[in-house]
Protein backbone atom coordinates (compact mmCIF):
# COMPACT_ATOMS: atom_id res chain seq x y z
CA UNK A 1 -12.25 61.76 -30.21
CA UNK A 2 -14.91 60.10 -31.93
CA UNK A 3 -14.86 60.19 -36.17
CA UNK A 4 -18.17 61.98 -37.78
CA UNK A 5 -19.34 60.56 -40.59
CA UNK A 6 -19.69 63.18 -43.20
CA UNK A 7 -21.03 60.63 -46.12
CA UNK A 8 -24.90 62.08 -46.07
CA UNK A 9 -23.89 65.74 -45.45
CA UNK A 10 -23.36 67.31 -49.30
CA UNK A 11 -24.29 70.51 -49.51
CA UNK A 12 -26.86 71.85 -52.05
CA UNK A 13 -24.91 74.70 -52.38
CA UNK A 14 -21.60 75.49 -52.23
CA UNK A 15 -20.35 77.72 -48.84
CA UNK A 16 -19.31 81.19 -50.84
CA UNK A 17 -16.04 81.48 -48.85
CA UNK A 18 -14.75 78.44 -51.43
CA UNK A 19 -16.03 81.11 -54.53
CA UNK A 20 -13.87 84.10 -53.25
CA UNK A 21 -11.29 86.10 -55.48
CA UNK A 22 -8.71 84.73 -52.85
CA UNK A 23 -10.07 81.25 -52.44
CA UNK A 24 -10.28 81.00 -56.43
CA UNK A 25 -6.84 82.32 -56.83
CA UNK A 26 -5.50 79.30 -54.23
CA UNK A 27 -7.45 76.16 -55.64
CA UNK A 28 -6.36 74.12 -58.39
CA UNK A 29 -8.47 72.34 -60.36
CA UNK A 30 -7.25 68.63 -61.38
CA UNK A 31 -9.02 66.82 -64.23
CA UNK A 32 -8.14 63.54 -66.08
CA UNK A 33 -8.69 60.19 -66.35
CA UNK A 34 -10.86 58.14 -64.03
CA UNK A 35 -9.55 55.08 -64.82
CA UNK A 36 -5.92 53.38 -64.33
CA UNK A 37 -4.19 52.14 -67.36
CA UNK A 38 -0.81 51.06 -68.56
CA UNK A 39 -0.68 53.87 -70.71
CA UNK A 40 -1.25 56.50 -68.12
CA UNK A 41 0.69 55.79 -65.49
CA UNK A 42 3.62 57.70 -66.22
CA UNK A 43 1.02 61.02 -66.21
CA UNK A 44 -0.64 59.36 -62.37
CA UNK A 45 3.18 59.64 -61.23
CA UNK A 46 3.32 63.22 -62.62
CA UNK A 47 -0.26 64.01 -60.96
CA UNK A 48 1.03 62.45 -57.96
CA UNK A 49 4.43 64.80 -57.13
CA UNK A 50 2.80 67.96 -58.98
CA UNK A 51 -0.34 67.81 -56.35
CA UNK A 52 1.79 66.57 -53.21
CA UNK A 53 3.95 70.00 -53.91
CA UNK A 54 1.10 71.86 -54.42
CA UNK A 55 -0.63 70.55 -51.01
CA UNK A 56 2.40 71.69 -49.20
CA UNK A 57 2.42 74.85 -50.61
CA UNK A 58 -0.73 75.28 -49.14
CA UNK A 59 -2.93 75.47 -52.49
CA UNK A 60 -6.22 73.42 -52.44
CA UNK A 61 -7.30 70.89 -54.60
CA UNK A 62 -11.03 70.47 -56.01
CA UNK A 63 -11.63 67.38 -58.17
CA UNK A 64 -14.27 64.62 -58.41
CA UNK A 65 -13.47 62.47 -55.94
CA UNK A 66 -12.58 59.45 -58.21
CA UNK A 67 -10.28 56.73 -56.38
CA UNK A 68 -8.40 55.52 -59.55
CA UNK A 69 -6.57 57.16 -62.36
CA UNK A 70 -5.88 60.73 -62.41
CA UNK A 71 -8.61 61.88 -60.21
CA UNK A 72 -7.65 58.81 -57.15
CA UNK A 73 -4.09 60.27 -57.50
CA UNK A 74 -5.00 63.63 -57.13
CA UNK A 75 -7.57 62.48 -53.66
CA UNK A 76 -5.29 60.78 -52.55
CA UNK A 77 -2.58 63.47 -52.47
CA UNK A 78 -4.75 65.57 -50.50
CA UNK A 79 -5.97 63.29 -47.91
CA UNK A 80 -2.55 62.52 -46.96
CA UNK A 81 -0.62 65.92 -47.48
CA UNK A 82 -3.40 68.35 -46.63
CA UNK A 83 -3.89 70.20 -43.47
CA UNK A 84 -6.71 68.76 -40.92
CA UNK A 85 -10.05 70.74 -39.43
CA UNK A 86 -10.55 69.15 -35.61
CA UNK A 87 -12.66 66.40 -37.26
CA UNK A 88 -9.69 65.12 -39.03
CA UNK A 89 -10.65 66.02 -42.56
CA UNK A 90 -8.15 67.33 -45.03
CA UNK A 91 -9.46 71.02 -45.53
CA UNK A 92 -7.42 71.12 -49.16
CA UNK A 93 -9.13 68.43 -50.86
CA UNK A 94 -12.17 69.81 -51.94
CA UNK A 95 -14.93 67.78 -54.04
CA UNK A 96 -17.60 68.15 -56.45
CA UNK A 97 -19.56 64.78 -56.20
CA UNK A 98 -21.35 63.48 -59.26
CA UNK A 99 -25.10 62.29 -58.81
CA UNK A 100 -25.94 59.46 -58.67
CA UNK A 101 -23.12 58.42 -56.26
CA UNK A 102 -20.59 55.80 -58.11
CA UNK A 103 -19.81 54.20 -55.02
CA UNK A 104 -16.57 54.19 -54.45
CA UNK A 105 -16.35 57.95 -52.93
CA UNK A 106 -14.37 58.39 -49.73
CA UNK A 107 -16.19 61.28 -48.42
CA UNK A 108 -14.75 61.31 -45.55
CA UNK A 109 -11.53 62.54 -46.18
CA UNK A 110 -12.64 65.40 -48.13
CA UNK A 111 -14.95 68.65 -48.25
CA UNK A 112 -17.45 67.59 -50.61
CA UNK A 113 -18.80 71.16 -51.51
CA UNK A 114 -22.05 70.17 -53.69
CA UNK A 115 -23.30 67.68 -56.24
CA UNK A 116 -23.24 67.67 -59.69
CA UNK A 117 -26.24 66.39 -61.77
CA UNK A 118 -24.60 66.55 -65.59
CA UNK A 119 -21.09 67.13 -66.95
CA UNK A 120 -22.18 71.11 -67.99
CA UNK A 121 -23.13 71.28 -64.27
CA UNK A 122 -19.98 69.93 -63.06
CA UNK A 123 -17.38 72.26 -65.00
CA UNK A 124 -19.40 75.43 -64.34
CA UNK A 125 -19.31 74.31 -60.50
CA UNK A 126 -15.42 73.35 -61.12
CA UNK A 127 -15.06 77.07 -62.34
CA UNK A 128 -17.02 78.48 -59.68
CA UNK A 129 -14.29 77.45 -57.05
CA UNK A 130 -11.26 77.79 -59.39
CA UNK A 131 -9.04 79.90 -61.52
CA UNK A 132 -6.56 77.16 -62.14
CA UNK A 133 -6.85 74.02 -63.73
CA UNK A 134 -4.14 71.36 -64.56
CA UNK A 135 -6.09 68.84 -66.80
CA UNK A 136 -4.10 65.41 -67.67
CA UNK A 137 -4.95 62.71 -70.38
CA UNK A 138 -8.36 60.98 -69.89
CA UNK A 139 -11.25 60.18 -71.84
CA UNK A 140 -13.99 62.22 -74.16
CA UNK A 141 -15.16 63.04 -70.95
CA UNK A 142 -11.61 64.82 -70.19
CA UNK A 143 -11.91 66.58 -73.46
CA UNK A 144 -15.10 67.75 -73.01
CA UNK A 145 -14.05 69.65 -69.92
CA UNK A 146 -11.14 70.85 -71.41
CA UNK A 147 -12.75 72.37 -74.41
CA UNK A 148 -15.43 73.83 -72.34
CA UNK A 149 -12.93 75.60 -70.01
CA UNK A 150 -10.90 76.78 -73.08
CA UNK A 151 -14.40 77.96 -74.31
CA UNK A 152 -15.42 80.05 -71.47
CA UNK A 153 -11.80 81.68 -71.82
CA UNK A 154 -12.51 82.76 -75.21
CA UNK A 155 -16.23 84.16 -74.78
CA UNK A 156 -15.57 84.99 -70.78
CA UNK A 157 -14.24 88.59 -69.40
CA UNK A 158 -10.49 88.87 -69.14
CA UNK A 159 -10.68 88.94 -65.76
CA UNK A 160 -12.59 86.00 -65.74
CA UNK A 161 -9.83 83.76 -67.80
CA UNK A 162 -8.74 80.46 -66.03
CA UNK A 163 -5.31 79.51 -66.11
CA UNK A 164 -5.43 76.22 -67.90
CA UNK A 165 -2.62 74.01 -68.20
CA UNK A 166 -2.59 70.59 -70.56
CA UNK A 167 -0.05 67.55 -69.32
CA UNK A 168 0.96 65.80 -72.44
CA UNK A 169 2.28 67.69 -75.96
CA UNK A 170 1.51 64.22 -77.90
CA UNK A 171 -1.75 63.43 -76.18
CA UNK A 172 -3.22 67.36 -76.66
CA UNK A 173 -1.43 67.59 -79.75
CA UNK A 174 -4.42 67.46 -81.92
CA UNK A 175 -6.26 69.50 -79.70
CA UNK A 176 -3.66 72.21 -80.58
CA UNK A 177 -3.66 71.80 -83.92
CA UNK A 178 -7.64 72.17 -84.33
CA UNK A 179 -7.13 75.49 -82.74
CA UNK A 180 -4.53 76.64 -84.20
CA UNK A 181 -6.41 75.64 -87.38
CA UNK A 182 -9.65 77.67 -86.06
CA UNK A 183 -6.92 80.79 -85.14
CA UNK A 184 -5.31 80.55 -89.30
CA UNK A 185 -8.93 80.31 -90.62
CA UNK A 186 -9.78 83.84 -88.27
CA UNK A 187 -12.64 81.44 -86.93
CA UNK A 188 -11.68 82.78 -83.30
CA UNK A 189 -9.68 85.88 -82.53
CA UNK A 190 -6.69 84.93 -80.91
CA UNK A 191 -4.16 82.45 -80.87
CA UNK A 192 -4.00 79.17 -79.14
CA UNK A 193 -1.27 79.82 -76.25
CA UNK A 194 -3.79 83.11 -74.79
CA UNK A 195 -6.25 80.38 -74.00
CA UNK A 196 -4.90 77.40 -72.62
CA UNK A 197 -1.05 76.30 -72.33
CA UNK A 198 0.13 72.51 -73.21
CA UNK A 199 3.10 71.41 -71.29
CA UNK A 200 5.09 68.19 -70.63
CA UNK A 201 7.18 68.36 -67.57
CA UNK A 202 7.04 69.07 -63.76
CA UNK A 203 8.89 72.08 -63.87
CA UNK A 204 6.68 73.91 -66.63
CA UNK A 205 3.63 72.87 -64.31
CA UNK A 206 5.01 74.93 -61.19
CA UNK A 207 6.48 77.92 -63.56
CA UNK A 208 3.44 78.41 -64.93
CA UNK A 209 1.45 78.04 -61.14
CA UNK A 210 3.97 80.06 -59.58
């Protein structure tokens, strides 16, 4: 059978079966660095089993569609583990592509499901399609997303709240401490661990995604 090329077929808008309760419920979101460095490599091997596992377990994965660092790891785990449509394309790895294209997107062995246009526009797509997020070490770009997700826990309806889990006690360490330093000084109404969880090993990921 003869490969489609998917590469100019984004949608605007993405197919509402992806924003379901049950849909939401099943896709993880993976966030992190873009880039590959020395000093994450250890948290790429950790993104690397915890999304393979996940992939077999039939959850779905929505990132960016990066092909280095955190967000190649997590692409690359569901091209390979995820199940196929007839077309060949891993129906678990899902995509939100940022616009302008970087160039180096495989688009073929995803589902892109829209564009992005701005980093606001990205994470309240990300959220659209996902209740769960696993966010690893990456740049102020990395923090931005986690702070906004944290944020929308705080202001959103409870039965909006996200599941958000942080990889790496010393990297999100001061992140925990500003606000646990907002919670003492009754600047927000509840305490740290009701927002967002941080978390170091494998086996706290899955306990926590169970």
């Amino acid at each position: 059978m003869m490969r489609v090329s998917f590469k100019a077929e984004i949608p605007v808008n993405i197919n509402p079966k992806y924003q379901t309760k049950d849909s939401r419920k099943n896709t993880i979101g993976i966030l992190g660095s873009s880039k590959s460095t020395d000093e994450i490599m250890n948290y790429m091997e950790l993104c690397a089993s915890v999304t393979k596992s996940m992939v077999c377990k039939g959850k779905n994965l929505v990132h960016g569609c990066g092909n280095s660092g955190i967000m190649g790891t997590a692409y690359n785990a569901g091209k390979k583990y995820s199940k196929k449509d007839f077309n060949g394309r891993p129906i678990q790895n899902l995509a939100i592509i940022a616009q302008p294209l970087w160039g180096d997107e495989d688009l073929d062995n995803c589902i892109p499901l829209t564009t992005s246009k701005s980093e606001a526009d990205r994470i309240e797509k990300f959220s659209t399609v996902a209740d769960n997020f696993v966010i690893f070490p990456g740049s102020s770009t990395t923090l931005q997303e986690a702070t906004t997700l944290i944020t929308k826990n705080y202001y959103g309806k409870p039965e909006d709240k996200k599941k958000i889990i942080l990889v790496g006690r010393d990297f999100f360490k001061g992140l925990q401490e500003q606000y646990q330093k907002l919670y003492d000084s009754k600047l927000i109404k509840c305490p740290p661990e009701e927002l967002f969880t941080v978390v170091d090993t494998e086996e706290e990921i899955y306990a926590l995604l169970k």
